[in-house]
Every structure is written in structure tokens, then in C-alpha cells.
N, C-alpha and C. Protein backbone atom coordinates (compact mmCIF):
# COMPACT_ATOMS: atom_id res chain seq x y z
N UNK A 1 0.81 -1.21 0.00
CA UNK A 1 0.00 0.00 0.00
C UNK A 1 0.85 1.26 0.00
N UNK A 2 2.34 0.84 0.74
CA UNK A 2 2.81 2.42 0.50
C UNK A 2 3.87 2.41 -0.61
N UNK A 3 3.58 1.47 -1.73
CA UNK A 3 4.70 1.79 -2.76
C UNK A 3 4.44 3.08 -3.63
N UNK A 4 5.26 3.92 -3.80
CA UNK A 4 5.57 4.94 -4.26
C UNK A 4 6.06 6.43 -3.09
N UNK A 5 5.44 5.62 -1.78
CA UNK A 5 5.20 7.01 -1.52
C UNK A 5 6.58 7.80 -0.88
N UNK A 6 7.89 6.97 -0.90
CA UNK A 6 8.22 7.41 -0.44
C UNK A 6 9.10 8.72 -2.09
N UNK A 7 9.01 8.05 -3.26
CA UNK A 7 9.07 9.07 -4.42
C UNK A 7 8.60 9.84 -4.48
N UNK A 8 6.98 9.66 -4.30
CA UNK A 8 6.07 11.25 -3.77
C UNK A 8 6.30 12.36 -3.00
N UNK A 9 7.30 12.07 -1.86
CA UNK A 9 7.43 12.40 -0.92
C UNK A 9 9.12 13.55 -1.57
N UNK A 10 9.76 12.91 -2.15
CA UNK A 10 10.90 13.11 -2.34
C UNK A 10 10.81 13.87 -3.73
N UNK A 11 9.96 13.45 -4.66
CA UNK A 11 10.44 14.39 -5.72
C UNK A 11 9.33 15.63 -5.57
N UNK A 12 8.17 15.55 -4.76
CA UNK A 12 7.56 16.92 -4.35
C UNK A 12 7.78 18.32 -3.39
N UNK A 13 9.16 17.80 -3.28
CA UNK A 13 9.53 18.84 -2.22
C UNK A 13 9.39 20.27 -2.53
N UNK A 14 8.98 20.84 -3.67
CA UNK A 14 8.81 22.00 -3.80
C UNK A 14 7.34 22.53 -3.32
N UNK A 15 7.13 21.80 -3.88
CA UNK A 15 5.05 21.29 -3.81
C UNK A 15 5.34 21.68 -2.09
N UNK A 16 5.24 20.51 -1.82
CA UNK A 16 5.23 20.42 -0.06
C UNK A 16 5.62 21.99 0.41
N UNK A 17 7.05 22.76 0.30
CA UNK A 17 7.34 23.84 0.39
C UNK A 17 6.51 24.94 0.58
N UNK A 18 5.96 25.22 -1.10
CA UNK A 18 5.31 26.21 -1.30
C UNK A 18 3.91 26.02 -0.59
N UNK A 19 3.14 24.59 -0.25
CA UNK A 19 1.99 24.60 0.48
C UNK A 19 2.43 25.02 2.07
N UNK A 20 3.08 24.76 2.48
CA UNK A 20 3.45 24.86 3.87
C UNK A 20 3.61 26.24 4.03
N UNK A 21 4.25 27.24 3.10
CA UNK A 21 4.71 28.44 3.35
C UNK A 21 3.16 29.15 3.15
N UNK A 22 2.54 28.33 2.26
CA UNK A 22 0.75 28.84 1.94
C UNK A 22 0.71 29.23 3.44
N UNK A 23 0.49 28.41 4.22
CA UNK A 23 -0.32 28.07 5.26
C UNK A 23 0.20 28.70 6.39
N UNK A 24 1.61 28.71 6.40
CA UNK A 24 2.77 29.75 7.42
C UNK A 24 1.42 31.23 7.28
N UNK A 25 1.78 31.58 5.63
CA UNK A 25 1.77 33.13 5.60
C UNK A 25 -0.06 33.68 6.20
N UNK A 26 -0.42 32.32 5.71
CA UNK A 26 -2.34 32.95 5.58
C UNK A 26 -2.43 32.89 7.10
N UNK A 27 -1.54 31.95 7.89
CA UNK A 27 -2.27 32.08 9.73
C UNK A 27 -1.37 32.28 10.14
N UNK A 28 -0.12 33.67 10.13
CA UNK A 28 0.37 34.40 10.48
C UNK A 28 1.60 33.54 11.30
N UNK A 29 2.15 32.53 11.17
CA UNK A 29 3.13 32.04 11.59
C UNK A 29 4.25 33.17 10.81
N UNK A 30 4.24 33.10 9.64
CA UNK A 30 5.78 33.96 9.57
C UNK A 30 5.72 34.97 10.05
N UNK A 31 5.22 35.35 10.77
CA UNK A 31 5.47 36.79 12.12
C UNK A 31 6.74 36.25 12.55
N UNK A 32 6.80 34.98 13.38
CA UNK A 32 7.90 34.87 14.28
C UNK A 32 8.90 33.57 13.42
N UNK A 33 8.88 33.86 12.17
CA UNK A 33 9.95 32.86 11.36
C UNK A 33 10.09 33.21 10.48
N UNK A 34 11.41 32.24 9.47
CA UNK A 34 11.75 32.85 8.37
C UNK A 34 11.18 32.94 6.63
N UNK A 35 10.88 34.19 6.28
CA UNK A 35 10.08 34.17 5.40
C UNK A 35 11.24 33.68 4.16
N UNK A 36 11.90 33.29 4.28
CA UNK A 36 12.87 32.89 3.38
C UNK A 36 12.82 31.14 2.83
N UNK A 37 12.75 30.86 1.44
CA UNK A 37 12.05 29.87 0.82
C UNK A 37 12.63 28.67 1.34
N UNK A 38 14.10 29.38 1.28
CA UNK A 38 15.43 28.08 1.42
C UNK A 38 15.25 27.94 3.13
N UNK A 39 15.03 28.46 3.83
CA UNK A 39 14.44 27.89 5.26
C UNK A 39 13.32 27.14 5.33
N UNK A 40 12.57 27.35 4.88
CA UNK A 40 11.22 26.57 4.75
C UNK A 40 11.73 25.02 3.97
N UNK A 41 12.62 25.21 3.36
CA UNK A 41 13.06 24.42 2.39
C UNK A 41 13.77 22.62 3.52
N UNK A 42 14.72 23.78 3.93
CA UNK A 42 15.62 22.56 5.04
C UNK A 42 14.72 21.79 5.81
N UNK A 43 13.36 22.72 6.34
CA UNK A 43 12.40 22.02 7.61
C UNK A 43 11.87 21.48 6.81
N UNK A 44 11.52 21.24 5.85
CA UNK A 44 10.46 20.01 4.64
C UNK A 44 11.52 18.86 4.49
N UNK A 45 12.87 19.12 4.44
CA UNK A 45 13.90 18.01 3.56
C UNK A 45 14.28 17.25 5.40
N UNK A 46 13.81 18.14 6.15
CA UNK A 46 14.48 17.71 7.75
C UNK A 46 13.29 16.29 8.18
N UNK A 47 11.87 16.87 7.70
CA UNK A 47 11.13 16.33 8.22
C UNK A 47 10.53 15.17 7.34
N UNK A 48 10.95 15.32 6.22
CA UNK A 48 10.72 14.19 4.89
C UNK A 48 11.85 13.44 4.96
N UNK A 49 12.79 13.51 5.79
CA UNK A 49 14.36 12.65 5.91
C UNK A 49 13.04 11.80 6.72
N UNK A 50 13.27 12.19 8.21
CA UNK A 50 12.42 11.68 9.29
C UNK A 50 11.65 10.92 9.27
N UNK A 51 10.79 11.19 8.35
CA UNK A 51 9.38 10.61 7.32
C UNK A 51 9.81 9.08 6.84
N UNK A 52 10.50 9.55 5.96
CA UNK A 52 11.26 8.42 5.38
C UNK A 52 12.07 7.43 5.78
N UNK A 53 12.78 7.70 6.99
CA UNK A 53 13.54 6.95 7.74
C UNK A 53 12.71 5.78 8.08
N UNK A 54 11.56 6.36 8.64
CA UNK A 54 11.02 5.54 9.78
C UNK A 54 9.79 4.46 8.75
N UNK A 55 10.09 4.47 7.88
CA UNK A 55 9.43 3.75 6.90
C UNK A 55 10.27 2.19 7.01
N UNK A 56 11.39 2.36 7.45
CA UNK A 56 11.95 1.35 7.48
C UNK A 56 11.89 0.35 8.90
N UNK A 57 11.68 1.27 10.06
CA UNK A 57 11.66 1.08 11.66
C UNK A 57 10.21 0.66 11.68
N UNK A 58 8.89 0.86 11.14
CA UNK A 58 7.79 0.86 11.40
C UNK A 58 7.16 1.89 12.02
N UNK A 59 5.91 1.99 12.15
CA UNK A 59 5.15 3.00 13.59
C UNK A 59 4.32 1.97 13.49
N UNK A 60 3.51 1.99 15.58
CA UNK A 60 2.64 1.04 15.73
C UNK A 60 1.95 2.40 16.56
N UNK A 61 0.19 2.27 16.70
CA UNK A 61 -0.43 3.38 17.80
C UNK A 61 0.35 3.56 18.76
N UNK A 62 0.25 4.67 19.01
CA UNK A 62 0.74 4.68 20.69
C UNK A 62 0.28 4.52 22.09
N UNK A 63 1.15 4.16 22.49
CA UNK A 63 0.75 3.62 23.84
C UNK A 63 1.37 3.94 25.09
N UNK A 64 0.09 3.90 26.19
CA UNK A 64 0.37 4.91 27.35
C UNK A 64 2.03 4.59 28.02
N UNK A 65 2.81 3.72 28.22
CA UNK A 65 4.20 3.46 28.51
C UNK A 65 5.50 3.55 27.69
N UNK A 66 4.84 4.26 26.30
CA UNK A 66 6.03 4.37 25.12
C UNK A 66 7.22 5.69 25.65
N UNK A 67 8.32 5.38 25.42
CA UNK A 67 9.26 6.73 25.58
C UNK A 67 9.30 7.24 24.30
N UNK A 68 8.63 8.41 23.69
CA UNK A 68 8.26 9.07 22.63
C UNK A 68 9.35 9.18 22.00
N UNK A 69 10.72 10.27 22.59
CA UNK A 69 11.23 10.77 22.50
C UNK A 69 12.39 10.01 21.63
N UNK A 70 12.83 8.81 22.58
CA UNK A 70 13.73 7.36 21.61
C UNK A 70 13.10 7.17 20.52
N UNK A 71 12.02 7.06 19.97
CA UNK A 71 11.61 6.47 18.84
C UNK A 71 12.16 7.55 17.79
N UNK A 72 12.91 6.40 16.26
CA UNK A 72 13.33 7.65 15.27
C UNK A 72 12.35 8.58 14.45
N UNK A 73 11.68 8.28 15.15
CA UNK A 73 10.15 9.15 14.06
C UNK A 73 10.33 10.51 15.17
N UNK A 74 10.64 10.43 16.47
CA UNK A 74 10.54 11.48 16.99
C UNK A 74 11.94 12.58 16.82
N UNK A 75 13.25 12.12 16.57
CA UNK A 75 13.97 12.13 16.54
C UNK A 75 13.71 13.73 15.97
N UNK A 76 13.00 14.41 14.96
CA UNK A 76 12.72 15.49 14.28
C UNK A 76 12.32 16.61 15.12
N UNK A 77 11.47 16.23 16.00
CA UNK A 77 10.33 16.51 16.75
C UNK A 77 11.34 17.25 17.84
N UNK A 78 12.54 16.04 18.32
CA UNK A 78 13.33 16.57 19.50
C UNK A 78 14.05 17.68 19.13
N UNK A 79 15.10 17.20 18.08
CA UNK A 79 15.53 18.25 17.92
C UNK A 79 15.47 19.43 17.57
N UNK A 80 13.88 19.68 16.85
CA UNK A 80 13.49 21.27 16.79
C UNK A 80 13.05 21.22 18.23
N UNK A 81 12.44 20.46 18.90
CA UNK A 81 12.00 21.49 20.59
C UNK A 81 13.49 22.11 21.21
N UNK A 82 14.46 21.40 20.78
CA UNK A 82 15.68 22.31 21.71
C UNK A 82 16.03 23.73 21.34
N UNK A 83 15.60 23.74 19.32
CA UNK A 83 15.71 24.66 18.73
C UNK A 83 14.83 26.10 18.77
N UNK A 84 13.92 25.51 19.06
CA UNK A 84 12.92 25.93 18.89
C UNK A 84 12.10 27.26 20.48
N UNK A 85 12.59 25.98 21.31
CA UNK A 85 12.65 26.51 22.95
C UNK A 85 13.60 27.47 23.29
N UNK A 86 14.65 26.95 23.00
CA UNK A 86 16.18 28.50 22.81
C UNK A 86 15.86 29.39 22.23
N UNK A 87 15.10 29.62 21.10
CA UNK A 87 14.75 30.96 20.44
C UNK A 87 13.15 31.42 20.65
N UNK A 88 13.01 30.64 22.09
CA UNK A 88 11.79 31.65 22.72
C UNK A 88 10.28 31.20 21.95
N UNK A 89 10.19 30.17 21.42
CA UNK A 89 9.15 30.22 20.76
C UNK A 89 8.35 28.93 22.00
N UNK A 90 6.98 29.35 22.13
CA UNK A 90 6.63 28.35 23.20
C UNK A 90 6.09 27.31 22.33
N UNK A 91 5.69 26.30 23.05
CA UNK A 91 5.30 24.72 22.96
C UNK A 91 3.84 25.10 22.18
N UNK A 92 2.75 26.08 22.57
CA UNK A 92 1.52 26.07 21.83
C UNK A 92 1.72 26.47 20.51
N UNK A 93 2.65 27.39 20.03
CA UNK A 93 3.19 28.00 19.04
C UNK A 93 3.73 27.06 17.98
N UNK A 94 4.41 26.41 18.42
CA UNK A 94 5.11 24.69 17.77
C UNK A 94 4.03 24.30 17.54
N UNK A 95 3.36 23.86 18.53
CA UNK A 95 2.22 22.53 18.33
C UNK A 95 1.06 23.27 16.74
N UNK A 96 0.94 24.31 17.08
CA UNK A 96 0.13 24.67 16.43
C UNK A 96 0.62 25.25 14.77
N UNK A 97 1.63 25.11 14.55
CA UNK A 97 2.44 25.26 13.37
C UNK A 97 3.25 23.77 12.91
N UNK A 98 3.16 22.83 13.71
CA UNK A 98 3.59 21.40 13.36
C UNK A 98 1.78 21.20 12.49
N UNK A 99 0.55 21.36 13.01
CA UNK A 99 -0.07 21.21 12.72
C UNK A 99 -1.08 21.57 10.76
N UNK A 100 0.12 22.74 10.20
CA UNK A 100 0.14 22.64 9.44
C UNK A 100 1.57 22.07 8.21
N UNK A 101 2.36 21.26 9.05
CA UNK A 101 3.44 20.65 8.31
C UNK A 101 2.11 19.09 8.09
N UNK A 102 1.67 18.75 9.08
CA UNK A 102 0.68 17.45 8.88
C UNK A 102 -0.29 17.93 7.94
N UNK A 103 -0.46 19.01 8.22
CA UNK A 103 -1.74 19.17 6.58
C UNK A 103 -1.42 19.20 4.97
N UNK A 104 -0.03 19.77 5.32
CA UNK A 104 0.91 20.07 4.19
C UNK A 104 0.98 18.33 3.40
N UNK A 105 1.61 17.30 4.55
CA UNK A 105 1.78 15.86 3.95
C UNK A 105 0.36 15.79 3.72
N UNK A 106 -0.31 15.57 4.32
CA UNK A 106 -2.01 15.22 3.89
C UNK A 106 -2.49 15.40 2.55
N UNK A 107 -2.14 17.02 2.73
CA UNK A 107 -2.43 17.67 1.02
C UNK A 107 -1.99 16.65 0.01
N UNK A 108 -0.93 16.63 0.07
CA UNK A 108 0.09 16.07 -1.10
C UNK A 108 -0.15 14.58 -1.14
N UNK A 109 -0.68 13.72 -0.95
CA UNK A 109 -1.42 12.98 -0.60
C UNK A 109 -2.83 12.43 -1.12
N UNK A 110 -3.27 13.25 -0.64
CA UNK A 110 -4.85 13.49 -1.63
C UNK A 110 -4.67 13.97 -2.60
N UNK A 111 -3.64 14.44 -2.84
CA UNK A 111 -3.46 15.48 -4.50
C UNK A 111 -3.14 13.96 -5.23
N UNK A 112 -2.82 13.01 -4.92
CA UNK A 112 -2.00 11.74 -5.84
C UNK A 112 -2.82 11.33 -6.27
N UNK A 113 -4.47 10.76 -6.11
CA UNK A 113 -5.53 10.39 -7.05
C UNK A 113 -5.55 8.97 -6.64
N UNK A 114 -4.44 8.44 -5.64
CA UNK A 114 -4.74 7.05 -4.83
C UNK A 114 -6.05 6.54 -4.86
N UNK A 115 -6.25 5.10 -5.59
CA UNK A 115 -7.79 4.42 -4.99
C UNK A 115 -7.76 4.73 -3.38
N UNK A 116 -8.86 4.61 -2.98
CA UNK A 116 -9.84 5.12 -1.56
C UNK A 116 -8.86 4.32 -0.77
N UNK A 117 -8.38 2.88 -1.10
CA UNK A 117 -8.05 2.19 0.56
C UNK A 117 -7.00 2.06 0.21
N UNK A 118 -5.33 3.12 -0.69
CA UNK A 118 -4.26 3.14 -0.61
C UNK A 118 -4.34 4.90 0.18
N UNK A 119 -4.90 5.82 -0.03
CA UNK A 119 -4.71 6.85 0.60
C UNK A 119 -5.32 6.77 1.60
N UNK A 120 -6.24 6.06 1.90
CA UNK A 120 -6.58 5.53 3.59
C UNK A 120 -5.33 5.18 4.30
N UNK A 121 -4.43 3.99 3.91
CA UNK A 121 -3.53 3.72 4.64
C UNK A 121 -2.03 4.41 4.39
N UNK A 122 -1.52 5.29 3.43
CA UNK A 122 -1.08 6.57 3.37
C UNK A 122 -1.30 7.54 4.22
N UNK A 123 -2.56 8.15 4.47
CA UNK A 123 -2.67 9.20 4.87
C UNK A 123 -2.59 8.68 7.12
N UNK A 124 -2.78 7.29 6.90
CA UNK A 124 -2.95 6.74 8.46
C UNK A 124 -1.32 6.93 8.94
N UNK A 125 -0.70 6.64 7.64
CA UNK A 125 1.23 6.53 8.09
C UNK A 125 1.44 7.70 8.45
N UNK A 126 0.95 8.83 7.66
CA UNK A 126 1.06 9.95 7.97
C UNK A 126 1.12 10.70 9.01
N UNK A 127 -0.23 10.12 9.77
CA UNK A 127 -0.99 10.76 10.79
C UNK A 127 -0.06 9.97 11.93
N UNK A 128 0.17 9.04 12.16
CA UNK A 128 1.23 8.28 13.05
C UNK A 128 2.21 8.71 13.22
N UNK A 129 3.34 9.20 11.79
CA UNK A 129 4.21 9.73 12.22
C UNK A 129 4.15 10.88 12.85
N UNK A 130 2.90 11.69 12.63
CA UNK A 130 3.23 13.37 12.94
C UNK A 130 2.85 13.27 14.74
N UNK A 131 1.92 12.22 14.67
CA UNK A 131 1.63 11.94 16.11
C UNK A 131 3.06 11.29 17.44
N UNK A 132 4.13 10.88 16.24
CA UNK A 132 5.02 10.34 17.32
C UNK A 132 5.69 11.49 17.20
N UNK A 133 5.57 12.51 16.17
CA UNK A 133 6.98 13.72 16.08
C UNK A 133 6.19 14.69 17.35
N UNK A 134 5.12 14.87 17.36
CA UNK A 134 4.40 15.51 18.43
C UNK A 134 4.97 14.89 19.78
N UNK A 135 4.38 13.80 20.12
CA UNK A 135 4.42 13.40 21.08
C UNK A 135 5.98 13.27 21.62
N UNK A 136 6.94 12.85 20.77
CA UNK A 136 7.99 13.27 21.23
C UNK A 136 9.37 14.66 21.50
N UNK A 137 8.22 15.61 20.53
CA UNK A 137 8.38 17.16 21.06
C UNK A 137 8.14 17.34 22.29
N UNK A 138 6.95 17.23 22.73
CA UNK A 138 5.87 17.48 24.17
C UNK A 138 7.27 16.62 25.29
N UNK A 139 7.28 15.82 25.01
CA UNK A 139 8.31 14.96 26.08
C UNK A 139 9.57 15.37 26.06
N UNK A 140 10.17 15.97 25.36
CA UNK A 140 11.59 16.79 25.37
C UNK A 140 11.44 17.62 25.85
N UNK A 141 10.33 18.54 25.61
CA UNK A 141 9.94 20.32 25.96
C UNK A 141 9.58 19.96 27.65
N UNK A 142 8.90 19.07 27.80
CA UNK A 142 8.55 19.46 29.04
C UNK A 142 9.10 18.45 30.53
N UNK A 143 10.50 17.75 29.61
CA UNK A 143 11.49 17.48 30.53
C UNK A 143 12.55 18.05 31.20
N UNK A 144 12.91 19.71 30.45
CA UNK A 144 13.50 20.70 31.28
C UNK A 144 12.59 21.05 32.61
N UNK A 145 14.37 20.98 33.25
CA UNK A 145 13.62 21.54 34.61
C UNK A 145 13.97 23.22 34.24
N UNK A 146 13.55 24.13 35.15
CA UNK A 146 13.43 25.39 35.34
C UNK A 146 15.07 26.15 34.67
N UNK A 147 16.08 25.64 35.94
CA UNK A 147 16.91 25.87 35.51
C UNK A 147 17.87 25.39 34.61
N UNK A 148 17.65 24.42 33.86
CA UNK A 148 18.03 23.81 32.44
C UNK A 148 17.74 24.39 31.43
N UNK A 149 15.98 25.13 31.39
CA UNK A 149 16.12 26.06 30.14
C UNK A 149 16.41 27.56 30.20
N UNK A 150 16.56 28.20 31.35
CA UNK A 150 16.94 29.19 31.58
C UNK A 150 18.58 29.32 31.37
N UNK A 151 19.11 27.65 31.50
CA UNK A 151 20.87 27.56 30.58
C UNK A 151 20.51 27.77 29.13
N UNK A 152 19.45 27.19 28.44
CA UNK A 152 19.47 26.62 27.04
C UNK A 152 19.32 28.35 26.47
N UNK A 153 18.24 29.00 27.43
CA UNK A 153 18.08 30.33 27.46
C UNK A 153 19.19 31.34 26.91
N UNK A 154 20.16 31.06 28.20
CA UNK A 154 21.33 32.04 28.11
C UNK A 154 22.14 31.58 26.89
N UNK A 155 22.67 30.47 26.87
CA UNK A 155 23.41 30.03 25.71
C UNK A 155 22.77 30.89 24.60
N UNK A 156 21.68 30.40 24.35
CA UNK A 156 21.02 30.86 22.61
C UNK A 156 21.45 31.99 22.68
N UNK A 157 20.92 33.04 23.65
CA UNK A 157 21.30 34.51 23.85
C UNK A 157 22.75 35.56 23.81
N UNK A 158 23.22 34.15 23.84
CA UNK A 158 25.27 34.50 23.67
C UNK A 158 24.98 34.17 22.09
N UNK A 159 24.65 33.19 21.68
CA UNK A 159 24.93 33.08 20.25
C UNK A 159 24.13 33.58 19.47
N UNK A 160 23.05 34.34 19.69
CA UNK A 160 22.34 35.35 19.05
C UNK A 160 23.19 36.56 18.79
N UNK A 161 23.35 36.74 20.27
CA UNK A 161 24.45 38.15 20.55
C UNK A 161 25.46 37.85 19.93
N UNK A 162 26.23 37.16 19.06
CA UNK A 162 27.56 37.02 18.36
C UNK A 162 27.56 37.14 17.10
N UNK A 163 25.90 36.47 16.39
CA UNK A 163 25.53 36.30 15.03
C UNK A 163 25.32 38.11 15.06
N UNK A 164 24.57 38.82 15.84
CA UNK A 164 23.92 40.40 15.74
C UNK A 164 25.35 41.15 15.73
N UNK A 165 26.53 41.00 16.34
CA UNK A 165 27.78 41.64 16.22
C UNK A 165 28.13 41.70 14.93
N UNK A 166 28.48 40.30 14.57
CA UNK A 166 29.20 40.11 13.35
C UNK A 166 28.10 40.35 11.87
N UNK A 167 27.01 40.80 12.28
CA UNK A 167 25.99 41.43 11.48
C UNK A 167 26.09 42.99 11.23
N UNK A 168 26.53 43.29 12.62
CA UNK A 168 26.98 45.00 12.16
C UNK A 168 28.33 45.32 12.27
N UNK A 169 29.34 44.39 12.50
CA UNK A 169 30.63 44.58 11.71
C UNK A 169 30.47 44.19 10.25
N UNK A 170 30.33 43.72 9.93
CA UNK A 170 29.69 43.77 8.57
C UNK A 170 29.01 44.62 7.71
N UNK A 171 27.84 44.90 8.45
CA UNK A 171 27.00 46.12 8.06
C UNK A 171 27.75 47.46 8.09
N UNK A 172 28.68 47.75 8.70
CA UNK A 172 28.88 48.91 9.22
C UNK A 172 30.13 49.45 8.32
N UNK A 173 30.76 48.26 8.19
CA UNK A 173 32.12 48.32 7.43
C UNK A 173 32.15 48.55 6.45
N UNK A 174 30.81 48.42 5.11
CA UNK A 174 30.69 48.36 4.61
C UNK A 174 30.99 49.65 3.60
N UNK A 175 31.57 50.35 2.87
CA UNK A 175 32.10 51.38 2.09
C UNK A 175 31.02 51.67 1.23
N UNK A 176 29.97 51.08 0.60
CA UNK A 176 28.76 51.60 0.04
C UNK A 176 28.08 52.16 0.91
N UNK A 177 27.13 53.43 0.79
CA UNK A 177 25.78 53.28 1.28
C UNK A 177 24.88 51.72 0.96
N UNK A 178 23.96 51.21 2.32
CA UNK A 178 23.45 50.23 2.43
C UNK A 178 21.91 50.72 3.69
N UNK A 179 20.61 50.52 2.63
CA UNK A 179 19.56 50.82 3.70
C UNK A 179 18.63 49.79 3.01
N UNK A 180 18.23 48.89 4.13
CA UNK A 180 17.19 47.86 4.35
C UNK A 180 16.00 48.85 4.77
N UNK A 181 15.07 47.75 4.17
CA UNK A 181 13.45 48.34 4.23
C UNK A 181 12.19 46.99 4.36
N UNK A 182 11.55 47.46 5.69
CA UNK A 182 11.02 46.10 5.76
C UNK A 182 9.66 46.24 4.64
N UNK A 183 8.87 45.30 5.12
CA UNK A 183 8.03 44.70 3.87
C UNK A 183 7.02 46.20 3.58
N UNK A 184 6.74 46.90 4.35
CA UNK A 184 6.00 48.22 3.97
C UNK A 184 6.91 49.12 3.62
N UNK A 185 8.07 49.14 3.07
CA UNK A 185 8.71 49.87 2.48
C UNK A 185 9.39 51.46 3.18
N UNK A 186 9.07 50.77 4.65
CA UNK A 186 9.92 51.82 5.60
C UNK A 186 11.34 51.50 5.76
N UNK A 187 12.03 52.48 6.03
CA UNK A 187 13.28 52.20 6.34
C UNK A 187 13.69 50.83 8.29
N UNK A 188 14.26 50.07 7.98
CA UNK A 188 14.55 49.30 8.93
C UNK A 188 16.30 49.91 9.64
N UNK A 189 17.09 49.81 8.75
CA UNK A 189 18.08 50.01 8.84
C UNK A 189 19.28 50.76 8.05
N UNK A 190 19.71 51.36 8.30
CA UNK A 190 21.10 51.95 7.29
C UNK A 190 22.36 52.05 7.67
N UNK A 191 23.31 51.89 7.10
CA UNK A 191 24.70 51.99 6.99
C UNK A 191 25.06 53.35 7.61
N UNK A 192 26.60 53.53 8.30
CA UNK A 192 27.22 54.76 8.56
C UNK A 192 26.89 55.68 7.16
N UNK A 193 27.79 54.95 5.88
CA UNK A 193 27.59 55.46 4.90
C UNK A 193 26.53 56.11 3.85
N UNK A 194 25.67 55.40 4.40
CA UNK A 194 24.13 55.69 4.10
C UNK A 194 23.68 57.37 4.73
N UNK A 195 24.21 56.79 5.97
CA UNK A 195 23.60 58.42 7.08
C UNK A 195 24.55 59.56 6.52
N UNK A 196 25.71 59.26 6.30
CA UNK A 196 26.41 60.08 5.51
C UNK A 196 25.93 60.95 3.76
N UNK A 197 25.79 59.94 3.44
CA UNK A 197 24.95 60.41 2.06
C UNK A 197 23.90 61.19 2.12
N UNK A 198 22.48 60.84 3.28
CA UNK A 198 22.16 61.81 3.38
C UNK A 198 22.07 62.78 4.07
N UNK A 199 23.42 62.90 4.71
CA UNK A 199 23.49 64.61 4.97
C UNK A 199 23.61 63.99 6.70
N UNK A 200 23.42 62.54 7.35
CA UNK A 200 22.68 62.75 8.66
C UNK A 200 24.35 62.39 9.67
């Protein structure tokens, strides 16, 4: 029942992409992420690795004594909650934006024209995996104690603070005038050289 899908899966990655970013932009997730294609890009190829892996391991329902987190289907799941938790984004925020990466596979899916009882059991693999990538998010996220993520906290915050330095040594050094403008076409930022040019 699942022959092909893991080709489906692999040569639609643009497909998958551009639906997911659909769904980012219309319910306001890219407020707090990157509107950039090739980001959207890595989390589809991160989570279609994942996908695919576990095609080989199996998924069975879950059950109330499973450790989520060990299983390789979750393996995706974990490592964005560490990512994800360091850069301040909470657990409802995730949950509720994982929720359109599962609609995204769904889509693509029903788009294939599968007789009724191959996209029945397609779309069930589906729903299993996103349920173990969930479930083993939830169990990573909410195995920090207090002061474990208030480390994971500070860390991110040093390496934020290092990427934002070497952003305006860069920016600054720069011998052209240079002025960024966010999406309404206000000024965000400008160069020494910039303020120089005009007059400031």
C-alpha cells in the first residue's frame, strides 16, 4: 500500500514547500519565522528525511508506557524542541504550526488520485508519524527543569548576541551606502555610509 510514496514524498519537495509556506503566511506564523524559501526548504527536507527513515523502523499506535522521544520518528520533533525553545518560541506555538506541516503531507497525498483504501492507509502513516513527532516534542519540551532552560536560554542569547555583532561589523564596514526596508517599504536600517549620504 505504500509503494511509491516514499518518491512522492521526495520528488515533491517543492510542492510540499510552497503549500506549507501557503499556510505559514495565511495564519500568520511567519510573524515569528523565516520568510525565506530556502528555510522553509531545510524544515520540509528535515522532516521528509524523518518521514522516510522511519518507513523502514515501522510506527505502531501509541501507547500509554512508550518513551516518545527514543523512537526515530521522533527524533525530528526533538531536535526542533531544543531549537525551537532556545529561540523563545513556546510549545503552543510549535504545536500549532507542526499542525500545518501534517496538513501540508495530507495535502500532497490526496493530491496523488490514490484508490480510496491506498490513501486511507497513506494518509494513516502519515498521521502516526506526525503523532510520534508531536508526542515526542511534548516529552523533550517538558522534561527541562526550570533551571536547564533558563541555561538553554542564556546560551542561545550569547549566540544570538555574536551572530547580531558580526551582522553590524559587517554592516557597518561596509564602504557603500546600504539601507534595508522592511516589507512596507519603511526604512529598517542603514549603513554609517548611508547616514552620511544623506546629509545625517
Amino acid at each position: 500500500m505504500l509503494d511509491g510514496f516514499a518518491q512522492v514524498i521526495t520528488e515533491c519537495e517543492d510542492w510540499l514547500v510552497q503549500r506549507l509556506l501557503h499556510y505559514a503566511t495565511e495564519w500568520g506564523y511567519t510573524r515569528y519565522t523565516s520568510t525565506l524559501v530556502e528555510a522553509w526548504r531545510a524544515s520540509v527536507a528535515g522532516l521528509s528525511k524523518a518521514l522516510l527513515d522511519s518507513l523502514g523502523s515501522g510506527l505502531t499506535e501509541p501507547t500509554p508506557d512508550e518513551r516518545y522521544s527514543l523512537h526515530p520518528a521522533a527524533a525530528f520533533g526533538v531536535h526542533e524542541a531544543r531549537l525551537h525553545r532556545g529561540r523563545g518560541i513556546t510549545l503552543t506555538m510549535f504545536l500549532g504550526l507542526i499542525k500545518y506541516y501534517r496538513r501540508t503531507y495530507c495535502d500532497l497525498l490526496r493530491e496523488q488520485g490514490y484508490p480510496r483504501e491506498r490513501e486511507r492507509r497513506c494518509l494513516h502513516y502519515i498521521n502516526l508519524f506526525f503523532d510520534r513527532v508531536e508526542l515526542g516534542f511534548c516529552e523533550e519540551w517538558t522534561s527541562q527543569t526550570g533551571r536547564q532552560m533558563v541555561a538553554e536560554l542564556q546560551e542561545h542569547n550569547r549566540a544570538l548576541t555574536n551572530e547580531k555583532n558580526k551582522y553590524l561589523t559587517v554592516f557597518e564596514s561596509l564602504s557603500d551606502p546600504v539601507v534595508l526596508l522592511d516589507a512596507d517599504c519603511r526604512v529598517d536600517n542603514l549603513n554609517h555610509e548611508a547616514l552620511q549620504l544623506l546629509g545625517q
